[in-house]
PDB file of N, CA and C in Angstrom:
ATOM      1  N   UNK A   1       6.894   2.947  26.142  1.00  0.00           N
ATOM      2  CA  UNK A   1       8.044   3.497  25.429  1.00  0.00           C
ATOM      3  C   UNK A   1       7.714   4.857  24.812  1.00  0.00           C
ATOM      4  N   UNK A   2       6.950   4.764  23.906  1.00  0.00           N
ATOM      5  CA  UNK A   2       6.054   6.510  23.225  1.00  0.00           C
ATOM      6  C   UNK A   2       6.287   7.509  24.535  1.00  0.00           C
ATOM      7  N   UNK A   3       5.150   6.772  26.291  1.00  0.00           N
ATOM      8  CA  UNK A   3       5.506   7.289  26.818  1.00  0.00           C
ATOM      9  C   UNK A   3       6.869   8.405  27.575  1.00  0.00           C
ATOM     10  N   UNK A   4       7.765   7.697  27.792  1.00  0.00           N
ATOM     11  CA  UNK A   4       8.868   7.954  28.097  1.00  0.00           C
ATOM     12  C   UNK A   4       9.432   8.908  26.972  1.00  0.00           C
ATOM     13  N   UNK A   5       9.630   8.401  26.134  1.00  0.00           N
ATOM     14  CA  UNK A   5       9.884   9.450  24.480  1.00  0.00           C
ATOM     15  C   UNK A   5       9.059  10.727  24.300  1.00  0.00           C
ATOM     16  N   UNK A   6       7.972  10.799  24.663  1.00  0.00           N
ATOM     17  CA  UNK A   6       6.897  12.066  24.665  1.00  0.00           C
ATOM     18  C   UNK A   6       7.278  13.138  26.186  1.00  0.00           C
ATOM     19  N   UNK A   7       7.601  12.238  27.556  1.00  0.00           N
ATOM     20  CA  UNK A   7       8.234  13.114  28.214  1.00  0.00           C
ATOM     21  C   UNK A   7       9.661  13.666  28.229  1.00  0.00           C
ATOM     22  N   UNK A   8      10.399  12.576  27.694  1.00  0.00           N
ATOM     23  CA  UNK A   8      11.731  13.183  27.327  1.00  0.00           C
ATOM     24  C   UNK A   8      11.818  14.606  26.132  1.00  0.00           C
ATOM     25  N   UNK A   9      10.710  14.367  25.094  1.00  0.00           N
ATOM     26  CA  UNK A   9      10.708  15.556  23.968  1.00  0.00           C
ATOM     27  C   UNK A   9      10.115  16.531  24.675  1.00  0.00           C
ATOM     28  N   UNK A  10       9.155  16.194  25.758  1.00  0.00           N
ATOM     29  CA  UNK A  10       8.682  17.698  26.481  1.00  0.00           C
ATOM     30  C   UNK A  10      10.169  18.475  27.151  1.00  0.00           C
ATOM     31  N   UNK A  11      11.071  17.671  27.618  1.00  0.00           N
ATOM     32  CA  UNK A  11      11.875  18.719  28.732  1.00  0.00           C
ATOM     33  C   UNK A  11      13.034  19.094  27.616  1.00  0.00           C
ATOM     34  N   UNK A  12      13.128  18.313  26.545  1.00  0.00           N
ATOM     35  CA  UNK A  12      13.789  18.895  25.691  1.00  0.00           C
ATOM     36  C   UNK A  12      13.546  20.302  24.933  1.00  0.00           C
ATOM     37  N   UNK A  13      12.263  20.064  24.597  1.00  0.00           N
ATOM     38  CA  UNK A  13      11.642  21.390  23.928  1.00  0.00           C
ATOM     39  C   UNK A  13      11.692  22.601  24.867  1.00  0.00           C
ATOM     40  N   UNK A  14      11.074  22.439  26.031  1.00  0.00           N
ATOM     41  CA  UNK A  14      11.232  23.190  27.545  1.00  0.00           C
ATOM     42  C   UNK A  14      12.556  23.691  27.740  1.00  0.00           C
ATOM     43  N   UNK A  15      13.722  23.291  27.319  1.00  0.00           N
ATOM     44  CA  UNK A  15      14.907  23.505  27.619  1.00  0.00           C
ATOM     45  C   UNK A  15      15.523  24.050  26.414  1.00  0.00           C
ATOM     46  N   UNK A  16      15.494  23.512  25.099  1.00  0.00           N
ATOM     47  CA  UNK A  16      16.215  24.349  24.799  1.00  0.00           C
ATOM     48  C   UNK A  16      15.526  25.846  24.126  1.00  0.00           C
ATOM     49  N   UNK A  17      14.336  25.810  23.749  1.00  0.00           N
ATOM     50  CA  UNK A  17      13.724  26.380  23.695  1.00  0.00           C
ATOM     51  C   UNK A  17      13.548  27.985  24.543  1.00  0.00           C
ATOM     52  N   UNK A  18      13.764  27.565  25.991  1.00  0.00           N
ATOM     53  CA  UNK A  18      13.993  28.409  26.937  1.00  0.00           C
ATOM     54  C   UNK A  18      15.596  28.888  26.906  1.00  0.00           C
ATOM     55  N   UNK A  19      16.213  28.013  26.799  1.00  0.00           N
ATOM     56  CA  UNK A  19      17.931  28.570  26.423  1.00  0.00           C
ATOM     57  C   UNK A  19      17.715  29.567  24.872  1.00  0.00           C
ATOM     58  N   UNK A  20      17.236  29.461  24.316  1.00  0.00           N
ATOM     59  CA  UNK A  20      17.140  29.459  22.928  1.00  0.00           C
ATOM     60  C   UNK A  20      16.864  31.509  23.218  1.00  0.00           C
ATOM     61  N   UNK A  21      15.497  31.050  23.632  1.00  0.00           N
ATOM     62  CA  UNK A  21      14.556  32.343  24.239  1.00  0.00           C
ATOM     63  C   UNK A  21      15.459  33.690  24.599  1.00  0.00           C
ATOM     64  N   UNK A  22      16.006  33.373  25.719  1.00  0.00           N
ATOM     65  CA  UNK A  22      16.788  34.000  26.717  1.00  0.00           C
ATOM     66  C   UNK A  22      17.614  34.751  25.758  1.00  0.00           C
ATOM     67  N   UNK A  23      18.499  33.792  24.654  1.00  0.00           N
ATOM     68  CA  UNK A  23      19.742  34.177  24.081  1.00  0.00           C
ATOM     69  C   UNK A  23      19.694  35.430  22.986  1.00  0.00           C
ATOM     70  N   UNK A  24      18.098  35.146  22.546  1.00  0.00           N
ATOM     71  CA  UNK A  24      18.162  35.986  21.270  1.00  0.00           C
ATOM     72  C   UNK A  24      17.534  37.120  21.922  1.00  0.00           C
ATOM     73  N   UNK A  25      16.754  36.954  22.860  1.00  0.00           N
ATOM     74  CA  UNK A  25      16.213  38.247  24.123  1.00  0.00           C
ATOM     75  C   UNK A  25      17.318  39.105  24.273  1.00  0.00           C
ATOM     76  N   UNK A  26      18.753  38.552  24.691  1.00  0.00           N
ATOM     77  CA  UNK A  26      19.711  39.665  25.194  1.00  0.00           C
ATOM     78  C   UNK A  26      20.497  39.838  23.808  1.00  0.00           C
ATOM     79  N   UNK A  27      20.488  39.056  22.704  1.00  0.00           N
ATOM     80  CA  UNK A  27      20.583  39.702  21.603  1.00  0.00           C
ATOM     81  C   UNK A  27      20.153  41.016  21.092  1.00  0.00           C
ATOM     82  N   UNK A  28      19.208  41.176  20.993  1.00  0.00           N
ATOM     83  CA  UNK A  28      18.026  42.004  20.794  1.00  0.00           C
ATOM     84  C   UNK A  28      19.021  43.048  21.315  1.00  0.00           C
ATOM     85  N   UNK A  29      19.165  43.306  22.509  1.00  0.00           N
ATOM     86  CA  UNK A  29      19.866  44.366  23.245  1.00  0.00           C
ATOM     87  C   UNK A  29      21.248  44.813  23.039  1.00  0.00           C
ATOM     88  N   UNK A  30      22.020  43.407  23.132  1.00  0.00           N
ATOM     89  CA  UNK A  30      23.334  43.532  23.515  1.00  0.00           C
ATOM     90  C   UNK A  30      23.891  42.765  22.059  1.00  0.00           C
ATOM     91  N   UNK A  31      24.756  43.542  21.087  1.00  0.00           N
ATOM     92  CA  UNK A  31      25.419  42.911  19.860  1.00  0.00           C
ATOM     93  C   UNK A  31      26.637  42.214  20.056  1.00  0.00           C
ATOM     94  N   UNK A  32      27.535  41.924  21.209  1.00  0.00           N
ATOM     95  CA  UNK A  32      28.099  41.269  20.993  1.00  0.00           C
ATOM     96  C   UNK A  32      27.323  39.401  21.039  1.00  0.00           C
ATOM     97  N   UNK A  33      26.612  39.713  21.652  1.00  0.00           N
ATOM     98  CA  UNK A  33      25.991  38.239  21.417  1.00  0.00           C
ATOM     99  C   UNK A  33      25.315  37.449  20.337  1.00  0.00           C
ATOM    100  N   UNK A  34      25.426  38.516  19.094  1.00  0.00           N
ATOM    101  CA  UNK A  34      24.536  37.944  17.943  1.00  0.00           C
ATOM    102  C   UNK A  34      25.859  37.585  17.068  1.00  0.00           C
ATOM    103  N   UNK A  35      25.958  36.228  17.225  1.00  0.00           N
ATOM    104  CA  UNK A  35      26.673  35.483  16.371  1.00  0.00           C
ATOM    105  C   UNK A  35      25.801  34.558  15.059  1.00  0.00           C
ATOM    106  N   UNK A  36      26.831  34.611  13.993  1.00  0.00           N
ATOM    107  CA  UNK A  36      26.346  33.972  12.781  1.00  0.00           C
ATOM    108  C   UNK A  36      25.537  32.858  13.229  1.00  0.00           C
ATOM    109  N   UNK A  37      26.703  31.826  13.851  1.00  0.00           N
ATOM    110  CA  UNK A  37      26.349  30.467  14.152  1.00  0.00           C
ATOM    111  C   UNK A  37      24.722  30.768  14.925  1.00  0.00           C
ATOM    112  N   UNK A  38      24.267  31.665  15.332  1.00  0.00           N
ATOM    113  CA  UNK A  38      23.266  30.696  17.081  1.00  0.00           C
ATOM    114  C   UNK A  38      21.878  30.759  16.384  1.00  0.00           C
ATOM    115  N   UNK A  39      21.825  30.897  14.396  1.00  0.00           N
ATOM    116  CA  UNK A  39      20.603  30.238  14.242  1.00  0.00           C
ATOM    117  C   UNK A  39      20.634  29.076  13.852  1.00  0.00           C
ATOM    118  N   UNK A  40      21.401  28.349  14.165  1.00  0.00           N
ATOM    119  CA  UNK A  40      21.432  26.938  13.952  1.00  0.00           C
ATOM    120  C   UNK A  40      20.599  26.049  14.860  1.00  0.00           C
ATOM    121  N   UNK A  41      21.133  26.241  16.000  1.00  0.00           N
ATOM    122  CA  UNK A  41      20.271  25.552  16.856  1.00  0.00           C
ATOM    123  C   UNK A  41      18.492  26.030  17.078  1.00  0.00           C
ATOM    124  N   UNK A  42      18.143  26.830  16.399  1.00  0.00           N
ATOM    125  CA  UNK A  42      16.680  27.138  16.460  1.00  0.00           C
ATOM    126  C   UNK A  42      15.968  26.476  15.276  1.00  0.00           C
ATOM    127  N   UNK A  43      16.487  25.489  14.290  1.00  0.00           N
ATOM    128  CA  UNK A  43      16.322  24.855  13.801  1.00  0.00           C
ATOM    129  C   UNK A  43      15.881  22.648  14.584  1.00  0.00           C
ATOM    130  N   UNK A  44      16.735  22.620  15.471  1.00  0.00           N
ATOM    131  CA  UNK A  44      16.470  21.524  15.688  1.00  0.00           C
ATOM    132  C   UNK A  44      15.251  21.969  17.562  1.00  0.00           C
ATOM    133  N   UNK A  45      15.500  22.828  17.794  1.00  0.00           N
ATOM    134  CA  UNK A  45      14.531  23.635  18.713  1.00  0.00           C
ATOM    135  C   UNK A  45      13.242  23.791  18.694  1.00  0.00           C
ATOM    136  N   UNK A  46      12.651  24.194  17.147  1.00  0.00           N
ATOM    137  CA  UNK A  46      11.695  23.980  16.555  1.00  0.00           C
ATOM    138  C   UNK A  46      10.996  22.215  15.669  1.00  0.00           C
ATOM    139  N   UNK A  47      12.135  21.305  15.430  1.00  0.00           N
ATOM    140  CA  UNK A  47      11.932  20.332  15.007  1.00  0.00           C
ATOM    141  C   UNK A  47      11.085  19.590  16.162  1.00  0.00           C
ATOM    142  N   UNK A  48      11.833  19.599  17.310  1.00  0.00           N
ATOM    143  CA  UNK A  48      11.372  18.747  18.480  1.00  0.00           C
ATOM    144  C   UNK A  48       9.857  19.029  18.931  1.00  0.00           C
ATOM    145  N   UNK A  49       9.386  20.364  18.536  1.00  0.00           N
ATOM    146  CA  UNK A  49       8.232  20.714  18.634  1.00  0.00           C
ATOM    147  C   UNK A  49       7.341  19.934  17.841  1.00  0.00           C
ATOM    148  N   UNK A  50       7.022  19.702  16.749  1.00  0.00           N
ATOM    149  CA  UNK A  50       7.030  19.057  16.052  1.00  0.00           C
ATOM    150  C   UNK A  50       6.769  17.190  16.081  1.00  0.00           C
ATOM    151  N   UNK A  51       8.000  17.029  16.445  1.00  0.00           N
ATOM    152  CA  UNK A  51       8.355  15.472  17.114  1.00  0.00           C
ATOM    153  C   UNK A  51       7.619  15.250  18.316  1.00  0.00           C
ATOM    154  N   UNK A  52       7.697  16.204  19.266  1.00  0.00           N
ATOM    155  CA  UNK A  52       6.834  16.381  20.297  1.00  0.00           C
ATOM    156  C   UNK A  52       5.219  16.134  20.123  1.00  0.00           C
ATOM    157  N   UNK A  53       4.429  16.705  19.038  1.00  0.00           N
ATOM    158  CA  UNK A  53       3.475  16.135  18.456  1.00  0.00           C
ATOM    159  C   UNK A  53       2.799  15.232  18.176  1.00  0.00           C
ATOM    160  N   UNK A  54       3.624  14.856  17.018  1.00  0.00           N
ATOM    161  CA  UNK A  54       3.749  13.190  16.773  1.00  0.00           C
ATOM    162  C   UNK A  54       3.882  12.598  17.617  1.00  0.00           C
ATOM    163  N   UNK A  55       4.638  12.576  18.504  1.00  0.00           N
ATOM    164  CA  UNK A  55       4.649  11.539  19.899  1.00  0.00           C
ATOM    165  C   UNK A  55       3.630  11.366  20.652  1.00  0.00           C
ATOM    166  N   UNK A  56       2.787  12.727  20.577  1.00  0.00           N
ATOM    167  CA  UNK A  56       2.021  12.819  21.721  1.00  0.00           C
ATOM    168  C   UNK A  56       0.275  12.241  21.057  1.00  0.00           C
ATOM    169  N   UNK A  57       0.277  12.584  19.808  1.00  0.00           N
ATOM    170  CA  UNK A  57      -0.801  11.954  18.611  1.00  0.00           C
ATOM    171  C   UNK A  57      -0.391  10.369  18.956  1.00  0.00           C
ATOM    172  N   UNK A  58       0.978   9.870  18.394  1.00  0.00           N
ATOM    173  CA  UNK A  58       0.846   8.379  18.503  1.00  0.00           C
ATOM    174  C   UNK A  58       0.153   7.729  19.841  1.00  0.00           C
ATOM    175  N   UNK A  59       0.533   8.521  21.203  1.00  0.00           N
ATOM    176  CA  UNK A  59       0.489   8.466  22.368  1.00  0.00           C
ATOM    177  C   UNK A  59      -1.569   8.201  22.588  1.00  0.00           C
ATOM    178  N   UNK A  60      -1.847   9.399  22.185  1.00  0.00           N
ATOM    179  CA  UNK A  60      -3.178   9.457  22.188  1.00  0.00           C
ATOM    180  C   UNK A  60      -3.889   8.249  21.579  1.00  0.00           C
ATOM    181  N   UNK A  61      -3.022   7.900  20.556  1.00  0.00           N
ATOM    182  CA  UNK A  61      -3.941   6.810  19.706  1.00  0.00           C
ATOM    183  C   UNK A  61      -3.605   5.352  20.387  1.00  0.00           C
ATOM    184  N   UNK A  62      -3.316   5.046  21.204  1.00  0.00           N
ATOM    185  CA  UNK A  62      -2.974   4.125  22.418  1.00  0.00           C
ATOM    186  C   UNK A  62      -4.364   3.934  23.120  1.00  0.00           C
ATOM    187  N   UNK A  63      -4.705   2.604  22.888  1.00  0.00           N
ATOM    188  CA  UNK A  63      -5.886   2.257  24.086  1.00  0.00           C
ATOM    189  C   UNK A  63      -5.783   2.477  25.297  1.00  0.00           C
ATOM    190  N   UNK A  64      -6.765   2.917  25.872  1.00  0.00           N
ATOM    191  CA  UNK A  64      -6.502   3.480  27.768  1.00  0.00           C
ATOM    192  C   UNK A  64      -6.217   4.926  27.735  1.00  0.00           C
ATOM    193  N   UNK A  65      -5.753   5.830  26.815  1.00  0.00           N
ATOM    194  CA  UNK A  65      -5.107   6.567  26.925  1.00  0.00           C
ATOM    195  C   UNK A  65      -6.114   8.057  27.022  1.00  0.00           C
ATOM    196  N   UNK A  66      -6.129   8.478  27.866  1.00  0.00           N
ATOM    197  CA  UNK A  66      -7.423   9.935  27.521  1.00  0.00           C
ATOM    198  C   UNK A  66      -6.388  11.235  27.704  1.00  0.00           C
ATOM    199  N   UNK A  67      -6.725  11.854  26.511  1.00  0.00           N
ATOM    200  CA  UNK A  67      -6.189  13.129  25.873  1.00  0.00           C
ATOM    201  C   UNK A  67      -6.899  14.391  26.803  1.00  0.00           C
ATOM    202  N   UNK A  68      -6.148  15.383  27.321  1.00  0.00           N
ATOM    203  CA  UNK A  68      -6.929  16.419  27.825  1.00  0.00           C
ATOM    204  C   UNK A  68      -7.071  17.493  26.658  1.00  0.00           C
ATOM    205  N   UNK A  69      -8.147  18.029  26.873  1.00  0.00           N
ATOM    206  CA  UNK A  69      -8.290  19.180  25.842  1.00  0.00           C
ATOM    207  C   UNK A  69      -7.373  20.014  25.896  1.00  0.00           C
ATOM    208  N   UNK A  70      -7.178  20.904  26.634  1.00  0.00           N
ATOM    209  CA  UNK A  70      -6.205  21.778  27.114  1.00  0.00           C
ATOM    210  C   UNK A  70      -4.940  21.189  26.922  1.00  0.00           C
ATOM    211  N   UNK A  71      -4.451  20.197  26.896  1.00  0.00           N
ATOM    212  CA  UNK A  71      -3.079  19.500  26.619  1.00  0.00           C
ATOM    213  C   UNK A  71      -2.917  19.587  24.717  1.00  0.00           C
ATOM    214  N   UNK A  72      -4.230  19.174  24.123  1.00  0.00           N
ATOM    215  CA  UNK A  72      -3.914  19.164  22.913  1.00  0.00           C
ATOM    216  C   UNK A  72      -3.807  20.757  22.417  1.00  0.00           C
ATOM    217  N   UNK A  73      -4.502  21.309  22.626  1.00  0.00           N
ATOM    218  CA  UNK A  73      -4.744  22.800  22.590  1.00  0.00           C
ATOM    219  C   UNK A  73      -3.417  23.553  22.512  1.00  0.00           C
ATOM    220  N   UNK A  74      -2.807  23.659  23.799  1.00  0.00           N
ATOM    221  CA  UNK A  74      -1.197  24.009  23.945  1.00  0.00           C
ATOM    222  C   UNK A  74      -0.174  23.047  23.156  1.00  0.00           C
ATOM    223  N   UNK A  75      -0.661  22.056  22.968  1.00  0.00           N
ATOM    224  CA  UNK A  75       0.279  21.001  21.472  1.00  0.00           C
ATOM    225  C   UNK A  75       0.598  21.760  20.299  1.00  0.00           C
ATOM    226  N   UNK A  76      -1.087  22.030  19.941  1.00  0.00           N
ATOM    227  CA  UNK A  76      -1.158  22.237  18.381  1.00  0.00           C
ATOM    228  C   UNK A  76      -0.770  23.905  18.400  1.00  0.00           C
ATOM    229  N   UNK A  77      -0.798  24.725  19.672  1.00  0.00           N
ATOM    230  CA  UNK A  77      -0.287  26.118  19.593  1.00  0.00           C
ATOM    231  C   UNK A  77       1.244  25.930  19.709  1.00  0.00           C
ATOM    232  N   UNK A  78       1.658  25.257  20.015  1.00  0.00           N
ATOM    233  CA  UNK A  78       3.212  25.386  19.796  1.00  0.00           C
ATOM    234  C   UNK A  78       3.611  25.385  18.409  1.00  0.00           C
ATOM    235  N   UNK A  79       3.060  24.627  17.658  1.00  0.00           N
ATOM    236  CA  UNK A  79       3.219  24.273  16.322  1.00  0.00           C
ATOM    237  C   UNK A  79       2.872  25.427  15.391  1.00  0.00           C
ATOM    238  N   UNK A  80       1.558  26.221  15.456  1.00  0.00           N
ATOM    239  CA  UNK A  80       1.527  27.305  14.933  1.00  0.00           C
ATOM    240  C   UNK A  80       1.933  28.515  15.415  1.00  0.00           C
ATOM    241  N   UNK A  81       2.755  28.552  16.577  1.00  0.00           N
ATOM    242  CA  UNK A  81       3.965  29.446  17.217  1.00  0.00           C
ATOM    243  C   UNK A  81       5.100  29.178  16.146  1.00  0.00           C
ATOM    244  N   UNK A  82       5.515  28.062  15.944  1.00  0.00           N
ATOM    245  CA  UNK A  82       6.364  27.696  15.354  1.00  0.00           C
ATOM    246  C   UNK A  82       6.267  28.323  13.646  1.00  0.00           C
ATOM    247  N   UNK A  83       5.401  27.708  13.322  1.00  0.00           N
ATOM    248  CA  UNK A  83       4.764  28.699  12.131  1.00  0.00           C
ATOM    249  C   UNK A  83       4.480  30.119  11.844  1.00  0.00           C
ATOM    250  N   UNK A  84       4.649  30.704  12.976  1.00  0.00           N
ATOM    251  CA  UNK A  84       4.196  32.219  12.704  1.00  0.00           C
ATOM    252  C   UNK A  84       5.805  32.526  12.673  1.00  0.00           C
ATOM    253  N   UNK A  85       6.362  32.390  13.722  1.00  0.00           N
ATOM    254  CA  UNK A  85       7.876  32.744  13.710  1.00  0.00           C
ATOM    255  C   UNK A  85       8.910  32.653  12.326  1.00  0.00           C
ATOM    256  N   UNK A  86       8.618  31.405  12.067  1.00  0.00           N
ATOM    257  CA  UNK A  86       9.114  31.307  10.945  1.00  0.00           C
ATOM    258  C   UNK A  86       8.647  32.414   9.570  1.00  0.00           C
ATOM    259  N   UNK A  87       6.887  32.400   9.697  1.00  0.00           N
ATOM    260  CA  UNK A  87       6.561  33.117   8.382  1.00  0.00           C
ATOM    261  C   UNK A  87       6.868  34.651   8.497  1.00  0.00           C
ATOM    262  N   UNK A  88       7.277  34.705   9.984  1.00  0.00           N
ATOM    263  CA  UNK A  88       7.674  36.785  10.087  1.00  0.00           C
ATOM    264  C   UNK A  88       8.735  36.872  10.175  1.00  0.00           C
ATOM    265  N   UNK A  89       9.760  35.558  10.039  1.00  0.00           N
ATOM    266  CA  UNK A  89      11.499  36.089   9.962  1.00  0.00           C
ATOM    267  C   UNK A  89      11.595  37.029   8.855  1.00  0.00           C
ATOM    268  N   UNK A  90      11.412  37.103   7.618  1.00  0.00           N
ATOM    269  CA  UNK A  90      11.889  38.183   6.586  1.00  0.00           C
ATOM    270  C   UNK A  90      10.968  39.246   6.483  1.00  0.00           C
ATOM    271  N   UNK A  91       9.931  39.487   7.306  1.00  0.00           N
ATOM    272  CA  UNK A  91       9.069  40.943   7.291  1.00  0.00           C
ATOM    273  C   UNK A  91       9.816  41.889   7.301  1.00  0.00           C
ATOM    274  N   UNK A  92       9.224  42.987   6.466  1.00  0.00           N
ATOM    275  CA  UNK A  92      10.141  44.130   6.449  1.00  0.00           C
ATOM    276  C   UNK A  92      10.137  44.966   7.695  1.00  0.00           C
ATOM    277  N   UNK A  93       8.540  44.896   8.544  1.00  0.00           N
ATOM    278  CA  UNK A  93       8.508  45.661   9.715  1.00  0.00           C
ATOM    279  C   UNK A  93       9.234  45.220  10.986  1.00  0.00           C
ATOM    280  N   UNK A  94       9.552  43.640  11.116  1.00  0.00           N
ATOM    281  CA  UNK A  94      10.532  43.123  12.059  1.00  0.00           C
ATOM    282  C   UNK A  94      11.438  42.915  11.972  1.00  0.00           C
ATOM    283  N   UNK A  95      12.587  43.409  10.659  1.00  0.00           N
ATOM    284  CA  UNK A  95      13.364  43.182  10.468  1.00  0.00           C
ATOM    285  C   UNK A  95      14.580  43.677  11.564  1.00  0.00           C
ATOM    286  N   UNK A  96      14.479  44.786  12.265  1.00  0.00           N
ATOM    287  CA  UNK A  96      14.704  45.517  13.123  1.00  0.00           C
ATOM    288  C   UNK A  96      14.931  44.769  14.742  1.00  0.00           C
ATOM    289  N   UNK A  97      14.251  43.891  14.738  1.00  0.00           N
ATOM    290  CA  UNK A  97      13.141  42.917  15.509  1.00  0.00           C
ATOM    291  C   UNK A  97      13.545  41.638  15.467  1.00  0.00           C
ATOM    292  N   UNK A  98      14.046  41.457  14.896  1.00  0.00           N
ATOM    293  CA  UNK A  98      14.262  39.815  14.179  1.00  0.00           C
ATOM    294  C   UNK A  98      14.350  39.022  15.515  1.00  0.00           C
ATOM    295  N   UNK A  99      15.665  39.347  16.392  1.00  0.00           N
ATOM    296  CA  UNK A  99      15.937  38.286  17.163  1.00  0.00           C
ATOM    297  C   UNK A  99      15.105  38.751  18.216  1.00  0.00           C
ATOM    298  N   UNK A 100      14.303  39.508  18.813  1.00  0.00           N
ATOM    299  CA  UNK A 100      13.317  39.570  19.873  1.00  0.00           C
ATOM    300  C   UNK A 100      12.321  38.752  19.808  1.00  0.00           C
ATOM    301  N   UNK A 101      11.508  39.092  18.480  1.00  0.00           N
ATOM    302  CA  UNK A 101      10.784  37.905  17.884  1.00  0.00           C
ATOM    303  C   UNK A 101      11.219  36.483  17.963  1.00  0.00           C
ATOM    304  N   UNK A 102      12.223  35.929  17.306  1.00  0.00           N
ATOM    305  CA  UNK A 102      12.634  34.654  18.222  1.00  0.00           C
ATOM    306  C   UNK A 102      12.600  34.670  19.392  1.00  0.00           C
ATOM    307  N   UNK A 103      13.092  35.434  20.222  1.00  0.00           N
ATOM    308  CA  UNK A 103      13.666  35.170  21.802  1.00  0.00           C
ATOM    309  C   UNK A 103      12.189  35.433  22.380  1.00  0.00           C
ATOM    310  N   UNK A 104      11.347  35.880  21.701  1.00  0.00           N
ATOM    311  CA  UNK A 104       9.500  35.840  22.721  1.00  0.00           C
ATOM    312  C   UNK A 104       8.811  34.739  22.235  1.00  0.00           C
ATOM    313  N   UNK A 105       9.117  34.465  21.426  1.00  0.00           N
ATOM    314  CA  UNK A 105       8.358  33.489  20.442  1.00  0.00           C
ATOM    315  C   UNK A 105       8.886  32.211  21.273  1.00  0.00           C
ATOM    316  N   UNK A 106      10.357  32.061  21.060  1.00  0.00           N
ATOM    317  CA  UNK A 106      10.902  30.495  21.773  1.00  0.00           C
ATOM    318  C   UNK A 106      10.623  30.623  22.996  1.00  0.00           C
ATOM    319  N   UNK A 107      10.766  31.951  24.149  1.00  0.00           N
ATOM    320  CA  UNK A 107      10.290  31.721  25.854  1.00  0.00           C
ATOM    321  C   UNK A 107       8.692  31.520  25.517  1.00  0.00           C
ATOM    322  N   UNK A 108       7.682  31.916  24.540  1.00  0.00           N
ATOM    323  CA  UNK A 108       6.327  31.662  24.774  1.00  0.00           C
ATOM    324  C   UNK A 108       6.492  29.749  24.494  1.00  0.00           C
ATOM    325  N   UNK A 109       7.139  29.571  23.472  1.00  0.00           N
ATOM    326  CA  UNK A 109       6.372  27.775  23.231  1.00  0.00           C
ATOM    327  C   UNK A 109       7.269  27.044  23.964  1.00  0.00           C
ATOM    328  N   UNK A 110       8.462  27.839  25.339  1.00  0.00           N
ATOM    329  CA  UNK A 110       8.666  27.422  26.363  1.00  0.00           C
ATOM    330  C   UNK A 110       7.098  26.604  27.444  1.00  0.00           C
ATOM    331  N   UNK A 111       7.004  28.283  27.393  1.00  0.00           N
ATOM    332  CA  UNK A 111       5.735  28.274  28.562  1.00  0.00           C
ATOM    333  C   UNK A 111       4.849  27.428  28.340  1.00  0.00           C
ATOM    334  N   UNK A 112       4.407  27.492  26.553  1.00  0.00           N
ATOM    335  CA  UNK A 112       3.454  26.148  26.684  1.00  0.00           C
ATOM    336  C   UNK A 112       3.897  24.827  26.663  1.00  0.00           C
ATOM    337  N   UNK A 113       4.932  24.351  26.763  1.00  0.00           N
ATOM    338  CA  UNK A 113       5.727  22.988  27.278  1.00  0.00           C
ATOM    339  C   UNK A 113       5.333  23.194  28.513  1.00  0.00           C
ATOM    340  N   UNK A 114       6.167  24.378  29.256  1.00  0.00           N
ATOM    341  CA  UNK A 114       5.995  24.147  30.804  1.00  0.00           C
ATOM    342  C   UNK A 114       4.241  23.866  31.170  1.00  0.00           C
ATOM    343  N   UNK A 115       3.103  24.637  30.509  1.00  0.00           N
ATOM    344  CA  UNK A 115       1.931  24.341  30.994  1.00  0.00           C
ATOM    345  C   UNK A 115       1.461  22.906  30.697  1.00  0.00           C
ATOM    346  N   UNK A 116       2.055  21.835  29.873  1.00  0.00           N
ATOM    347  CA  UNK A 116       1.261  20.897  29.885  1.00  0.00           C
ATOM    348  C   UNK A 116       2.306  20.200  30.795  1.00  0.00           C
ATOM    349  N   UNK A 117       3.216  20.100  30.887  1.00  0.00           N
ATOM    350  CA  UNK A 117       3.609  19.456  32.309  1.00  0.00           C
ATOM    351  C   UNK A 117       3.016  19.726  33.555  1.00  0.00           C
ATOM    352  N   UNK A 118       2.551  20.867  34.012  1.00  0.00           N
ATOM    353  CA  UNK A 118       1.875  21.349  35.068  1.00  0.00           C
ATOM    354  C   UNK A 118       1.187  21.465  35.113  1.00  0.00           C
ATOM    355  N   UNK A 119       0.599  21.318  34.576  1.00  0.00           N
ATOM    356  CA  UNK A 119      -1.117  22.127  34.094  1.00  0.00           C
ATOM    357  C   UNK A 119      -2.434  21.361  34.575  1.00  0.00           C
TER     358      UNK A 119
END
């Protein structure tokens, strides 16, 4: 069950994360697309990261179960992706920046979803 729950939070994170990415990327560029509402959802975007964790810790702590290094590695960097993003939203030097920084930040802790599926 963990199982199944730990791959379902991977394609979730992978997905919206990557939707997420994309949106604030052509933000960055193009202003009609920066609406009030679309930091909402980078809130539960980042949670699943998170949840994703925990799942994958409970997972590990399962008899039989062997953890790859490189799997935990790209885990615990999503999480302090998650953390940096957050601590440089109100910088004065990215303010300029704001939604690029999201939109590289969410396609990077895309990529590291996509690498532990593939990897």
């Amino acid at each position: 069950m963990v199982r199944e729950l730990h791959d379902l939070a991977g394609w979730i994170l992978i997905f919206s994360n990557g939707l997420l990415g994309l949106w604030f990327v052509i933000a960055q560029q193009w202003q009609p697309a920066r609406v009030k509402w679309m930091w909402w959802p980078v809130i539960p975007a980042q949670i699943i990261v998170v949840v994703q964790a925990v799942l994958g810790a409970v997972l590990a702590g399962q008899l039989g179960v062997v953890l790859d290094d490189m799997h935990a590695l790209y885990g615990f960097s999503a999480i302090v992706a998650v953390g940096i993003l957050y601590s440089y939203r109100t910088s004065p030097f990215i303010r300029d920046r704001q939604y690029m920084l999201y939109g590289v930040g969410s396609l990077f802790i895309m990529g590291l979803g996509i690498r532990n599926f593939f990897g």
